[in-house]
C-alpha atoms as a PDB file:
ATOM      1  CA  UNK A   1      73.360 275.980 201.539  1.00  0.00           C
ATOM      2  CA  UNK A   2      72.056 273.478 203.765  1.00  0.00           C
ATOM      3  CA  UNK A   3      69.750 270.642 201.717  1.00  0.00           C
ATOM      4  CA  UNK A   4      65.959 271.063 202.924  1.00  0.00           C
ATOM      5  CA  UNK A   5      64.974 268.073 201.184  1.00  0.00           C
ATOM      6  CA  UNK A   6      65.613 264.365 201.639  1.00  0.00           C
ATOM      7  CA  UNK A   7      65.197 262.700 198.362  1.00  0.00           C
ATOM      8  CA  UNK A   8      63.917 259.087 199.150  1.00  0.00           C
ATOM      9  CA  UNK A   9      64.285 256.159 196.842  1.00  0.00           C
ATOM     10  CA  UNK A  10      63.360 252.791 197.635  1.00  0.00           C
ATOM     11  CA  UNK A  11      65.183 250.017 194.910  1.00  0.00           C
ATOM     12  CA  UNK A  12      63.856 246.612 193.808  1.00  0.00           C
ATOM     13  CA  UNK A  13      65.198 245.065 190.887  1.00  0.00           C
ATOM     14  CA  UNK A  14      65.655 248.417 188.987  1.00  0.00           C
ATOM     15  CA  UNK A  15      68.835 247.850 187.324  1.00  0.00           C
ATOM     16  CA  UNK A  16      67.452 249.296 183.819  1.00  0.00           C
ATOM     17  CA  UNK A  17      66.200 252.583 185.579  1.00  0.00           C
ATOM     18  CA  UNK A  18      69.429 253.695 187.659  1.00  0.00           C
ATOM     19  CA  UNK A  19      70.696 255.314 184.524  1.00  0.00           C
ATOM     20  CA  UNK A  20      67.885 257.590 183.198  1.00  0.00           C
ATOM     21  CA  UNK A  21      66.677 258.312 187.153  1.00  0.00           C
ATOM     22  CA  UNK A  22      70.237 260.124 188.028  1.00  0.00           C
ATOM     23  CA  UNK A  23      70.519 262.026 184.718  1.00  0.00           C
ATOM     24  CA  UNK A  24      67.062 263.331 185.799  1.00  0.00           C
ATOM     25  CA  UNK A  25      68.505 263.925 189.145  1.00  0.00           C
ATOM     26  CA  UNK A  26      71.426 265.540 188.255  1.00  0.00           C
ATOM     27  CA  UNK A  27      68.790 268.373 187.153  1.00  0.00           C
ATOM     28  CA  UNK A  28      67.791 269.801 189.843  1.00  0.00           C
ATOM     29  CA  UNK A  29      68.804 273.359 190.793  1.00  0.00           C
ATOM     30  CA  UNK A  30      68.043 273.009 194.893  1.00  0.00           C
ATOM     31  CA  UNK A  31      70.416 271.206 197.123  1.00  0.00           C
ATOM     32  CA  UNK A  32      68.925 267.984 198.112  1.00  0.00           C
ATOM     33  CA  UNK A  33      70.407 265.017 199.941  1.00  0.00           C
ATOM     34  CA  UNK A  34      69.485 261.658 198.349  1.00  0.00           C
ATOM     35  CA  UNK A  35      68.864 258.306 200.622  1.00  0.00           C
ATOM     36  CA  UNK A  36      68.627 254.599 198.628  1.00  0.00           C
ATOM     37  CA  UNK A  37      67.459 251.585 199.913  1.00  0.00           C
ATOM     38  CA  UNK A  38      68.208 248.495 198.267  1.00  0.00           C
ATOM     39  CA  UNK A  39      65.192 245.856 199.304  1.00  0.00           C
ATOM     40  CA  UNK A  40      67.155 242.765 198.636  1.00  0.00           C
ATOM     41  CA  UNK A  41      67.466 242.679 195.032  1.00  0.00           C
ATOM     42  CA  UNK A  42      67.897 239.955 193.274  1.00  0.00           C
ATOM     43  CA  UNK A  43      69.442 241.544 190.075  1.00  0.00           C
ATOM     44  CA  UNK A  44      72.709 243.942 189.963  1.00  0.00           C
ATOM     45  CA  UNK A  45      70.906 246.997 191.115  1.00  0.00           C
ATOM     46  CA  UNK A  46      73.380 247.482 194.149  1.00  0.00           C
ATOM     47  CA  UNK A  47      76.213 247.052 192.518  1.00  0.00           C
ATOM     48  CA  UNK A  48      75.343 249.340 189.429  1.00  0.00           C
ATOM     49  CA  UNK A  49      73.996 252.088 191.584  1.00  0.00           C
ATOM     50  CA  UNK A  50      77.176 251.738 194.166  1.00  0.00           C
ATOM     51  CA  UNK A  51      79.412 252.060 191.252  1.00  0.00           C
ATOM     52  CA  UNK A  52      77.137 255.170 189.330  1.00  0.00           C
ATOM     53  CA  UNK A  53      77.030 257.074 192.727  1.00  0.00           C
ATOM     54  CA  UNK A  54      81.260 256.939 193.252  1.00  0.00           C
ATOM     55  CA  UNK A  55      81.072 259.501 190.440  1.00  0.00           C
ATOM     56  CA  UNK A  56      77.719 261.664 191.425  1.00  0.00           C
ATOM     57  CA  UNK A  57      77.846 265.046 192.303  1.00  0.00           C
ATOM     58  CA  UNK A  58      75.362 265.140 195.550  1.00  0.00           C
ATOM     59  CA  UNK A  59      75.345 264.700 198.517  1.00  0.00           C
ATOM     60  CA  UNK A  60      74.418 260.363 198.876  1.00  0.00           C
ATOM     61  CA  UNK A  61      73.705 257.587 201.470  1.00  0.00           C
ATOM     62  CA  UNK A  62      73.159 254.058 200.056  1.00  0.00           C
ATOM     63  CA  UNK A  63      71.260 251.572 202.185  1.00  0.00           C
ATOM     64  CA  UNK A  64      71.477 247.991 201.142  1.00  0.00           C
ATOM     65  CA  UNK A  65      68.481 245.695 203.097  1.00  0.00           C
ATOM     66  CA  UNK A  66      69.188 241.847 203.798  1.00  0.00           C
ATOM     67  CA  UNK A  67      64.895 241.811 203.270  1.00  0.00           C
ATOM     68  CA  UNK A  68      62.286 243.144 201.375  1.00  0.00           C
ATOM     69  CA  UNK A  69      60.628 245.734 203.155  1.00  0.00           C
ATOM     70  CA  UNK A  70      58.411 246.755 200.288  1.00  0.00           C
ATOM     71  CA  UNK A  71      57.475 250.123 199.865  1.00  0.00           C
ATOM     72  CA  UNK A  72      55.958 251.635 203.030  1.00  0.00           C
ATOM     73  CA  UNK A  73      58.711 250.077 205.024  1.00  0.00           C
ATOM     74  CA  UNK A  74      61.387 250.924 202.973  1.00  0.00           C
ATOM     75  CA  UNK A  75      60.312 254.449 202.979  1.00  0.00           C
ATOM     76  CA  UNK A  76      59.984 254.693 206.890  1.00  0.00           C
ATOM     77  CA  UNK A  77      63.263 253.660 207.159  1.00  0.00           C
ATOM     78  CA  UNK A  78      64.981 256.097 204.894  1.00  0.00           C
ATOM     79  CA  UNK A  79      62.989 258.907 206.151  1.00  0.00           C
ATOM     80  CA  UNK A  80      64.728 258.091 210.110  1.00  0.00           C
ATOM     81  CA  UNK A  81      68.026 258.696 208.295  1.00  0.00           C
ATOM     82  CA  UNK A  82      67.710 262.321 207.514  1.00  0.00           C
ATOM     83  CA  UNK A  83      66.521 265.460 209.528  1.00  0.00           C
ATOM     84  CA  UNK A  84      65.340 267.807 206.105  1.00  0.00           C
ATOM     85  CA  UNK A  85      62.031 269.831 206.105  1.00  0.00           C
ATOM     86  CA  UNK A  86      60.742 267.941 203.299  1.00  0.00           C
ATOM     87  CA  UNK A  87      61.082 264.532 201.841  1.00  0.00           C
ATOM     88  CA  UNK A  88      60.391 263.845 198.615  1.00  0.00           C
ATOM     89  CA  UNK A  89      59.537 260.143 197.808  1.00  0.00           C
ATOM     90  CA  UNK A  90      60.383 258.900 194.501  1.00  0.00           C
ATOM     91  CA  UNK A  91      60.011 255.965 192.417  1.00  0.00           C
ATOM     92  CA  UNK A  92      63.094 254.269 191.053  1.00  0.00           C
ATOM     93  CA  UNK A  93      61.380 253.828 187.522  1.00  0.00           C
ATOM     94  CA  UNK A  94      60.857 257.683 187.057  1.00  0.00           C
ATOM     95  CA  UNK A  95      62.449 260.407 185.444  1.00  0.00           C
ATOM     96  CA  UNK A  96      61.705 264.214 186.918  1.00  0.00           C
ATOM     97  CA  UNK A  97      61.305 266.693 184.177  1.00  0.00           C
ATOM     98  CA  UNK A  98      62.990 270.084 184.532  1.00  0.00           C
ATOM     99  CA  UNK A  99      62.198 271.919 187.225  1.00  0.00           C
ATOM    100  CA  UNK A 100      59.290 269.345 189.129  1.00  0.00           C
ATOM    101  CA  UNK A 101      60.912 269.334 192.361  1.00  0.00           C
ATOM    102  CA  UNK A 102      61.413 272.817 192.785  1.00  0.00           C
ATOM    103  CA  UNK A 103      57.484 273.506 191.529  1.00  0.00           C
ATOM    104  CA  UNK A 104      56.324 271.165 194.633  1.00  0.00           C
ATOM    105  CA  UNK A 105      58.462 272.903 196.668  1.00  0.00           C
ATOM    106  CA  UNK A 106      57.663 276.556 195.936  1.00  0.00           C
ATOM    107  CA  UNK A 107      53.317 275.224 196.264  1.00  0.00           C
ATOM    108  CA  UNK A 108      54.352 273.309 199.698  1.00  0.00           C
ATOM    109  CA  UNK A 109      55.610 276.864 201.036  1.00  0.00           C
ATOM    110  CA  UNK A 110      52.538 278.509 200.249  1.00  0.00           C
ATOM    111  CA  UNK A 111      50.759 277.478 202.964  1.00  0.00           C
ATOM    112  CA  UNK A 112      51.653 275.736 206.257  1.00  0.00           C
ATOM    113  CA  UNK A 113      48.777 273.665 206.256  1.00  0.00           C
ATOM    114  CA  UNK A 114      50.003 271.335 203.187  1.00  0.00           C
ATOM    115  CA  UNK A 115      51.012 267.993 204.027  1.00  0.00           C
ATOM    116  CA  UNK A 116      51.936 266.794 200.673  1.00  0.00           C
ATOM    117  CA  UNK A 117      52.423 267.831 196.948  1.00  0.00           C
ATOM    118  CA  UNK A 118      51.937 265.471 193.877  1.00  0.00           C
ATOM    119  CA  UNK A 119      53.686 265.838 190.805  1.00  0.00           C
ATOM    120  CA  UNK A 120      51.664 264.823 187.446  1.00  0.00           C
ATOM    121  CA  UNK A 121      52.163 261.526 185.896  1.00  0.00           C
ATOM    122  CA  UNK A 122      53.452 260.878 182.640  1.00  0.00           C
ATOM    123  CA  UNK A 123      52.479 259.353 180.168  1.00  0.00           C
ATOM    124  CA  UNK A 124      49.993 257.466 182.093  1.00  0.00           C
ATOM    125  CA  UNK A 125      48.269 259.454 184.977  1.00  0.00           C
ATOM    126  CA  UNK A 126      46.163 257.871 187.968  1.00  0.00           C
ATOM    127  CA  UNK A 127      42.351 259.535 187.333  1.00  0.00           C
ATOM    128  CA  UNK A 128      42.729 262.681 189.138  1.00  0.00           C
ATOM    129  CA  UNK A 129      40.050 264.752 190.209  1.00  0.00           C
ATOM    130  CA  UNK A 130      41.041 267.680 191.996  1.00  0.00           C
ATOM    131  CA  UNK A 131      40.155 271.427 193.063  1.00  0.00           C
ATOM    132  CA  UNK A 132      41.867 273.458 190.139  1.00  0.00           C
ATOM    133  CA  UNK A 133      42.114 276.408 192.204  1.00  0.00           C
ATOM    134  CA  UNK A 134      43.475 275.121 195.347  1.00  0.00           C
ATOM    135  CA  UNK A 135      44.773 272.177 193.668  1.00  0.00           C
ATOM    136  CA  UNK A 136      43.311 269.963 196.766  1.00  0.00           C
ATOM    137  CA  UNK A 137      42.553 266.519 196.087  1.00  0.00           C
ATOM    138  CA  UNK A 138      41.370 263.019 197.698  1.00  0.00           C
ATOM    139  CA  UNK A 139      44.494 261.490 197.418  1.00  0.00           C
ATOM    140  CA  UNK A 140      48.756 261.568 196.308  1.00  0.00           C
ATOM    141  CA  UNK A 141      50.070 258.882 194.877  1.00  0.00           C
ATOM    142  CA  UNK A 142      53.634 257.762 196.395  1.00  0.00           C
ATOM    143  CA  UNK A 143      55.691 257.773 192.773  1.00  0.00           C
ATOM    144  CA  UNK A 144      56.833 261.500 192.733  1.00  0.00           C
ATOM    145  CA  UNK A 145      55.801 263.156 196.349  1.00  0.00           C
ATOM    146  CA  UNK A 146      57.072 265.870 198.091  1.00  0.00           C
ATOM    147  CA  UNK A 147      55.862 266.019 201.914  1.00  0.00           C
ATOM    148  CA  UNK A 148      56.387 267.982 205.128  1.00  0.00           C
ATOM    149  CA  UNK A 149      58.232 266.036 207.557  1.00  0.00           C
ATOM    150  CA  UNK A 150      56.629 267.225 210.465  1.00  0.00           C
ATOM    151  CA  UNK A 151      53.170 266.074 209.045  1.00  0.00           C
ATOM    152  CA  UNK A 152      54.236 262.750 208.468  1.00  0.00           C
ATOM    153  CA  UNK A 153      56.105 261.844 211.447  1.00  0.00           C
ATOM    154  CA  UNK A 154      52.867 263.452 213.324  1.00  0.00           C
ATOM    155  CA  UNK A 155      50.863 260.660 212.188  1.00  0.00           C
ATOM    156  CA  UNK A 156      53.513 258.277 212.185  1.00  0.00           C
ATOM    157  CA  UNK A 157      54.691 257.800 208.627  1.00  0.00           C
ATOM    158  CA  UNK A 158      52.987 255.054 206.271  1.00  0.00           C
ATOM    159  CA  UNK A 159      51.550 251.719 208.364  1.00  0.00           C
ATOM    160  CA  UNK A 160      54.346 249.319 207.355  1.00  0.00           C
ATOM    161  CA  UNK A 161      52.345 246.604 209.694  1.00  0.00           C
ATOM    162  CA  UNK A 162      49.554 245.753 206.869  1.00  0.00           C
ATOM    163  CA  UNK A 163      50.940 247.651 203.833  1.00  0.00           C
ATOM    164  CA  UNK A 164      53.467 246.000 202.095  1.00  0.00           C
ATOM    165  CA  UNK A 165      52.768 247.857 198.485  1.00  0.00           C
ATOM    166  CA  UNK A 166      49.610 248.904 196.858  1.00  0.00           C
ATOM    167  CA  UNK A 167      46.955 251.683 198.294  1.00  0.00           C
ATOM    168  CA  UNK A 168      49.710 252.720 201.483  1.00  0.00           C
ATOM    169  CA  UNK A 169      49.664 256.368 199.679  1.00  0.00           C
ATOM    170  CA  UNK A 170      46.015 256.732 199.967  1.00  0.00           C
ATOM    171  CA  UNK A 171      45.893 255.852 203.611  1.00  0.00           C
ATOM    172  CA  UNK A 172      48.445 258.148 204.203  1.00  0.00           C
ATOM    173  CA  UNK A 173      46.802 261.099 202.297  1.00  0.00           C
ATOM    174  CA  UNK A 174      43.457 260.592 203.842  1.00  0.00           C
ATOM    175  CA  UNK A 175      44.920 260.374 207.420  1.00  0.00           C
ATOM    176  CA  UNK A 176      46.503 263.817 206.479  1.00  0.00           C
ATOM    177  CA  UNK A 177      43.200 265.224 205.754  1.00  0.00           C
ATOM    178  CA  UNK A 178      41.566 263.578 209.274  1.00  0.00           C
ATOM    179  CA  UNK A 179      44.541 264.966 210.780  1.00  0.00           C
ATOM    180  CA  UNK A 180      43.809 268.710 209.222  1.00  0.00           C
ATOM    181  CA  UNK A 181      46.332 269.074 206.774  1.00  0.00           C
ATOM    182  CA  UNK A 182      45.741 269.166 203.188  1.00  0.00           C
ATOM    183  CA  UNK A 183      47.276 266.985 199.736  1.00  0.00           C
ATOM    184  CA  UNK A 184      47.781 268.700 196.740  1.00  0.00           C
ATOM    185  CA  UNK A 185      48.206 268.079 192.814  1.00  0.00           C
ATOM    186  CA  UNK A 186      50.284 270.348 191.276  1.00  0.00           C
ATOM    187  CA  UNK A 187      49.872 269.373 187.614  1.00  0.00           C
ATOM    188  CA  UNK A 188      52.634 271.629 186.454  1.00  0.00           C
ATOM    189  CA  UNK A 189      55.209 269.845 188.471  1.00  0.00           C
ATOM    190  CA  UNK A 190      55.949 266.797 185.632  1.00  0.00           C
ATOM    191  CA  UNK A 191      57.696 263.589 185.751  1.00  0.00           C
ATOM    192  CA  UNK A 192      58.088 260.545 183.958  1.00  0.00           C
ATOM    193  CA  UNK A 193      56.894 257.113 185.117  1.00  0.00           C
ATOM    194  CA  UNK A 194      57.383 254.176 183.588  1.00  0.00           C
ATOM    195  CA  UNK A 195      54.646 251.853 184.976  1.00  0.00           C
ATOM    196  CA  UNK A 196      54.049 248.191 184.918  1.00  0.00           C
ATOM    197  CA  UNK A 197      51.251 248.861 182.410  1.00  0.00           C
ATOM    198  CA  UNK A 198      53.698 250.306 180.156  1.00  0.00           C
ATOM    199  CA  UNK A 199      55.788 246.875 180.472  1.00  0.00           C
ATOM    200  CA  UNK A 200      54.295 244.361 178.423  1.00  0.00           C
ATOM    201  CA  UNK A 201      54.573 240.449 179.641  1.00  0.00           C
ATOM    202  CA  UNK A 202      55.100 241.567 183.273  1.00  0.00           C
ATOM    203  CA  UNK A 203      53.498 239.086 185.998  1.00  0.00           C
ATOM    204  CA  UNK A 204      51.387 240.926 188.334  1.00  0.00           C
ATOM    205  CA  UNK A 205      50.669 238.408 190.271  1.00  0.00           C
ATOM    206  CA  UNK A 206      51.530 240.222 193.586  1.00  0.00           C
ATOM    207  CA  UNK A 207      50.537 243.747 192.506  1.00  0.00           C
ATOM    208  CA  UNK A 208      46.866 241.891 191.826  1.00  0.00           C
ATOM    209  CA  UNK A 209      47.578 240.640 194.906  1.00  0.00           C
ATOM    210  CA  UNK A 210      48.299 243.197 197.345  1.00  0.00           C
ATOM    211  CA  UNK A 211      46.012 246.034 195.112  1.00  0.00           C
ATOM    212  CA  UNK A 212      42.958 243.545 195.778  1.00  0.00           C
ATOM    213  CA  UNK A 213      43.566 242.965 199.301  1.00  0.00           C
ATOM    214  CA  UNK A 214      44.526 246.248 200.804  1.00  0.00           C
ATOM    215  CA  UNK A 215      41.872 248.361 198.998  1.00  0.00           C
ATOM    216  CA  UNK A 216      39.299 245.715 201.950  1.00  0.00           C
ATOM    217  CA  UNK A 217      42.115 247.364 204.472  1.00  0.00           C
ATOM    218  CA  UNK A 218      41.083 251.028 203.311  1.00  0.00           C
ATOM    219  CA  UNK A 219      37.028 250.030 203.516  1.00  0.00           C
ATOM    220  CA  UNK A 220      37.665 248.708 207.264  1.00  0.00           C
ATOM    221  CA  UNK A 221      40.164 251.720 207.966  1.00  0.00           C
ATOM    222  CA  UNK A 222      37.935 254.456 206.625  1.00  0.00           C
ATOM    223  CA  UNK A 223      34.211 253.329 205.052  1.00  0.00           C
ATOM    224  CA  UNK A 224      30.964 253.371 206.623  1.00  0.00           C
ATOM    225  CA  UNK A 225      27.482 251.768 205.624  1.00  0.00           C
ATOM    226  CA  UNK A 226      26.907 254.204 203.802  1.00  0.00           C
ATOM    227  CA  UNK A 227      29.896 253.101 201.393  1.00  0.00           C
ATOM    228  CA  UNK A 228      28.892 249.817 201.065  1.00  0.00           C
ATOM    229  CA  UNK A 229      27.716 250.009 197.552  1.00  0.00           C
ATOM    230  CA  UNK A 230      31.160 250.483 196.701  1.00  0.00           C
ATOM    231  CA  UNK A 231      32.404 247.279 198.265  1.00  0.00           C
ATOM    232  CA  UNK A 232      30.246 245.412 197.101  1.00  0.00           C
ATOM    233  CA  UNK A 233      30.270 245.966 193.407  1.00  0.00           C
ATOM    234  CA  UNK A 234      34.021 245.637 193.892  1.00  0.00           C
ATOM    235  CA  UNK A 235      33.294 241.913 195.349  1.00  0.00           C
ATOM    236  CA  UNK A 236      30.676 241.504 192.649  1.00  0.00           C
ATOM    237  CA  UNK A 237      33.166 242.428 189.973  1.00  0.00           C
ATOM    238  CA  UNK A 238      36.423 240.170 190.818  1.00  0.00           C
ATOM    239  CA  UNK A 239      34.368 237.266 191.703  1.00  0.00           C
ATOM    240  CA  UNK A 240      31.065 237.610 189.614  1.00  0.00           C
ATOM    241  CA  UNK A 241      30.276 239.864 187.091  1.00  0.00           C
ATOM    242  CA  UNK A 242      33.876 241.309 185.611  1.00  0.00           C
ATOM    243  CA  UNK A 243      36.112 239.214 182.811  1.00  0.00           C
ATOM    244  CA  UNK A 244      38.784 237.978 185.247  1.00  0.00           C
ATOM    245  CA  UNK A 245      40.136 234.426 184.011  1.00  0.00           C
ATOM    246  CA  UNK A 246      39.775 231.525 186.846  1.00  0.00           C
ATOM    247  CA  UNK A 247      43.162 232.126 187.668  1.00  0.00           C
ATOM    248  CA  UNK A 248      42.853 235.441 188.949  1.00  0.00           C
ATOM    249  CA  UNK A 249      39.594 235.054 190.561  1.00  0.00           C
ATOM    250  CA  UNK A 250      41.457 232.400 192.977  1.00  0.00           C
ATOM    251  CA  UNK A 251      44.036 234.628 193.449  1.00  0.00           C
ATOM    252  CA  UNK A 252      41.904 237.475 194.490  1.00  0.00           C
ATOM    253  CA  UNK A 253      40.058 234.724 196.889  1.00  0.00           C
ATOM    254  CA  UNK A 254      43.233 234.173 198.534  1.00  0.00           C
ATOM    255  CA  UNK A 255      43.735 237.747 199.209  1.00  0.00           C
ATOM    256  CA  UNK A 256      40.298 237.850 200.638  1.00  0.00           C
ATOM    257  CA  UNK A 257      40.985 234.859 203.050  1.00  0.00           C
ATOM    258  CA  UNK A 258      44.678 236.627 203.604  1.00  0.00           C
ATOM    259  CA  UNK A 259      42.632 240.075 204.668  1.00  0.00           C
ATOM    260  CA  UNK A 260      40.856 238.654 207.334  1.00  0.00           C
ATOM    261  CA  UNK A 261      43.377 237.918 209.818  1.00  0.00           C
ATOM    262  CA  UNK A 262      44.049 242.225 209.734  1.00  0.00           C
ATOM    263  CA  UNK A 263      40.314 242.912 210.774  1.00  0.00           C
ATOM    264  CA  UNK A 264      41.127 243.044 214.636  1.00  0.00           C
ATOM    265  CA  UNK A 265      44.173 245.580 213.675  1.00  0.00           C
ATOM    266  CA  UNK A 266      41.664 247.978 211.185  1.00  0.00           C
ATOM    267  CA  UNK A 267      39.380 248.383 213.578  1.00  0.00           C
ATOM    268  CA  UNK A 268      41.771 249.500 216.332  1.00  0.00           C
ATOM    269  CA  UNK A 269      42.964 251.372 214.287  1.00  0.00           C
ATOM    270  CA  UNK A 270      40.013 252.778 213.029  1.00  0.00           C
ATOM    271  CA  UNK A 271      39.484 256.651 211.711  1.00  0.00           C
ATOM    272  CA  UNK A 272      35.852 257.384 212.353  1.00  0.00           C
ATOM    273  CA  UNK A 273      36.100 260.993 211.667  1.00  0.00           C
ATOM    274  CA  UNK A 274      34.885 261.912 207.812  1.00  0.00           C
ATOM    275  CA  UNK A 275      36.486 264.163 205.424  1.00  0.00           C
ATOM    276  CA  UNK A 276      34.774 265.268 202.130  1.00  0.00           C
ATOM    277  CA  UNK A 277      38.078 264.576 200.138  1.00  0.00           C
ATOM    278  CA  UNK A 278      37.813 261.111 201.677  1.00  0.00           C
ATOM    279  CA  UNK A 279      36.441 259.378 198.157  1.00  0.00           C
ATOM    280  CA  UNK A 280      36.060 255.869 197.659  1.00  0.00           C
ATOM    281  CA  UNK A 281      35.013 256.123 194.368  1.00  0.00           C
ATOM    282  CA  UNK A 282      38.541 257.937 193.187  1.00  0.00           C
ATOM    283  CA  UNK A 283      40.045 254.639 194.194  1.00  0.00           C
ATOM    284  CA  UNK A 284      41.149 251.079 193.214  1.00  0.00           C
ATOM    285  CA  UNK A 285      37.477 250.517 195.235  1.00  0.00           C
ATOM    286  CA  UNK A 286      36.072 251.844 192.163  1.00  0.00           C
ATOM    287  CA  UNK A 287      37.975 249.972 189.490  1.00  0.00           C
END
């Protein structure tokens, strides 16, 4: 049987994750065909995967980058490889419980209108509010994400030009809903994720970084006056009123200074049409 699914996995330092994520792998009861990238690690994740994957019974292409393309660009370029119906994007620090993928798939082939399935988070889950009969909802986080190809190449894949990591998933979900199609949570599709809040002593100095910054991008990108309340108690919060040390509070300065320069770009790029699943509130806006 011909694979209708491109597994994509994007690699950066994840030498301590190969392991568990291809046991999970070697789960799954649907053909797939399974694309790494390799964004210039600087551990042995190449190596370790090159060597597990001599011995793995699927289908496998590895990709090994001389530059970090981060997340949005490393997923655009794996996605070119293949030609599958769906790809399903999928963090290297994950694990898919049995029988995730084929639950997004069977919901994505419900109706032809779906752009994108979400999987549910564990242990730690991103605040989800979402329709629990349809299952629609604002946004689908890029960790475990099974989309229609011809939905995201129709709107061009993720916007590698200003998103390097951090809030790329939301403007991709909410340009599927200006676009007409839908995002869905299907909360009995499970997998593991082990994220950086669940690794104590990590520096987050670039994830504060980039989360800070590119939730402006989404405001310029998407907001109106009328959603102005919600940038500025974000503003207020960093740099006023929340407990962020001195340290981060010139860090998130920075990013402010650094988001300027990609004003021109937003507003080109603008999408003035309004959905009602577009939701500032349900995002890092709203922290």
């Amino acid at each position: 049987m011909t694979p209708e699914i491109d597994v994509l996995i994007v690699l950066y330092n994840s030498t301590r994750f190969i392991q568990p994520l291809l046991d999970s792998l070697r789960r799954l009861t649907i053909p797939v065909t399974l694309y790494f990238l390799d964004n210039a690690s600087t551990d042995n994740t190449a190596e370790k995967l090159g060597l597990l994957l001599q011995q793995f019974p699927m289908r496998t292409y590895f990709l090994r980058s001389l530059k970090n393309n981060g997340f949005a660009g490393g997923m655009n370029l794996l996605a070119k490889q293949g030609a599958a119906e769906y790809l399903f994007l999928l963090n290297p620090d994950t694990e898919l419980e049995e029988g995730c993928l084929e639950r997004l798939l069977a919901r994505l082939k419900v109706d032809p209108k779906i752009a994108v399935c979400e999987a549910r988070q564990q242990p730690r889950e991103h605040p989800k509010t979402y329709d629990p009969k349809t299952g629609e909802t604002s946004w689908c986080t890029g960790a475990a994400v099974l989309v229609r190809r011809r939905a995201f190449e129709e709107i061009g894949g993720f916007d590698a030009r200003i998103f390097f990591m951090y809030c790329e998933d939301v403007d991709l979900s909410w340009k599927f809903w200006q676009r007409g199609w839908k995002c869905i949570y299907v909360p009995e599709a499970v997998v593991r994720h082990y994220t950086q809040d669940l690794s104590p002593g990590k520096r987050r100095i670039l994830e504060n970084y980039f989360s800070f910054r590119n939730s402006l991008f989404l405001f310029y990108r998407f907001g109106c006056w009328n959603d102005k309340r919600v940038l500025y108690n974000f503003l207020l919060s960093r740099f006023l009123f929340g407990r962020y040390s001195l340290r981060s509070r010139l860090l998130y300065a920075f990013a402010f200074l650094d988001h300027i320069r990609y004003i021109p770009y937003l507003l080109r790029t603008r999408c003035a049409t309004r959905h009602p699943w577009i939701r500032f509130e349900e995002t890092s806006l709203a922290d």
